[in-house]
Protein backbone atom coordinates (compact mmCIF):
# COMPACT_ATOMS: atom_id res chain seq x y z
CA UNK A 1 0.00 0.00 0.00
CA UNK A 2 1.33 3.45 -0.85
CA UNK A 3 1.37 6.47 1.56
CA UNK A 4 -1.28 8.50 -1.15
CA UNK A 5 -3.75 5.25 -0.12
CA UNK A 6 -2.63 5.96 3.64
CA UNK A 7 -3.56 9.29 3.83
CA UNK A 8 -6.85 8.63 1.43
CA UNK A 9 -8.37 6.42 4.38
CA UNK A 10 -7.11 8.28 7.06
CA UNK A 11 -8.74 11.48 5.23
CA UNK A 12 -11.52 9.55 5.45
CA UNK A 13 -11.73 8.13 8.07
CA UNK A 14 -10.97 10.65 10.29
CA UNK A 15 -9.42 10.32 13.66
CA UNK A 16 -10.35 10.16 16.95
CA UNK A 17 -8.26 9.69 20.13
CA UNK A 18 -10.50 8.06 22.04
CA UNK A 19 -13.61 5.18 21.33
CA UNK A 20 -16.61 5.85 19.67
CA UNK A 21 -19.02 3.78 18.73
CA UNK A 22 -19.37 4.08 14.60
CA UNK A 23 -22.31 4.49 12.84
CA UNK A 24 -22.36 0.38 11.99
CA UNK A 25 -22.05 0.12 15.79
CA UNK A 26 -18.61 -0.95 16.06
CA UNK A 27 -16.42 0.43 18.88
CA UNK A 28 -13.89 1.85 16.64
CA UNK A 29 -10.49 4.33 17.53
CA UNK A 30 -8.07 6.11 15.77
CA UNK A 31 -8.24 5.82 11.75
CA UNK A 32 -10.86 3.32 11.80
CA UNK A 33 -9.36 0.52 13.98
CA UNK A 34 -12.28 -1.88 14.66
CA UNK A 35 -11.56 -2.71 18.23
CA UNK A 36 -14.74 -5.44 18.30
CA UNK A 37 -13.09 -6.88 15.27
CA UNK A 38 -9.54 -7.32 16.93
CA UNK A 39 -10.74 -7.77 20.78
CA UNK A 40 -8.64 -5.36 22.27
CA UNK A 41 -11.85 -2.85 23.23
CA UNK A 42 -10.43 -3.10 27.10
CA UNK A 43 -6.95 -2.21 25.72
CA UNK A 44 -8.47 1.12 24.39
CA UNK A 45 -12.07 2.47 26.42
CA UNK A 46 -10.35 4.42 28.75
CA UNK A 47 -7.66 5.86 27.39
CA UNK A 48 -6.61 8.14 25.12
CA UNK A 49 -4.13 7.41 21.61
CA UNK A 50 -1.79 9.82 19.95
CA UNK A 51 -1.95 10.35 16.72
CA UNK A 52 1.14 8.25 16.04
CA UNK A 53 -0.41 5.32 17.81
CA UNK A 54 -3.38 5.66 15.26
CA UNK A 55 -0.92 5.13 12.64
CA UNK A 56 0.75 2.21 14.34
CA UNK A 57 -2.87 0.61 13.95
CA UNK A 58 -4.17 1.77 10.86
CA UNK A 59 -0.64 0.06 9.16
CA UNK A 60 -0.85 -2.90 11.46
CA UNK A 61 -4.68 -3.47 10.31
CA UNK A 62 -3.91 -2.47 6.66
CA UNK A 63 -0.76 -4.95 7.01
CA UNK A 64 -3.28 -7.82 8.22
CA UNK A 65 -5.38 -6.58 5.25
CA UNK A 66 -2.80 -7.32 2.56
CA UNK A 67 -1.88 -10.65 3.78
């Protein structure tokens, strides 16, 4: 994936640094990360991420993507 994808879903996606629950009612963090999907919810609820550790995600879930 190439950084002009990167930044497409992160422009789209937005970020947030802390959960919210998206509009198809996952609880969801930084650019998108799916925290029902990956079952670390309790690793994020009460905290708060930097916008670096939204990137660390989005390429780690983008990374699981392309495998």
């Amino acid at each position: 994936m190439n950084q002009r994808t990167i930044d497409l879903i992160k422009q789209n996606e937005g970020f947030s640094a802390t959960v919210y629950l998206c509009p198809a009612g996952f609880h969801t963090i930084g650019y998108g990360h799916n925290c029902d999907a990956h079952s670390d919810l309790n690793a994020y609820i009460n905290r708060t991420i930097s916008p670096a550790e939204a990137d660390d995600l989005l390429l780690t879930d983008i990374s699981d993507v392309e495998k």
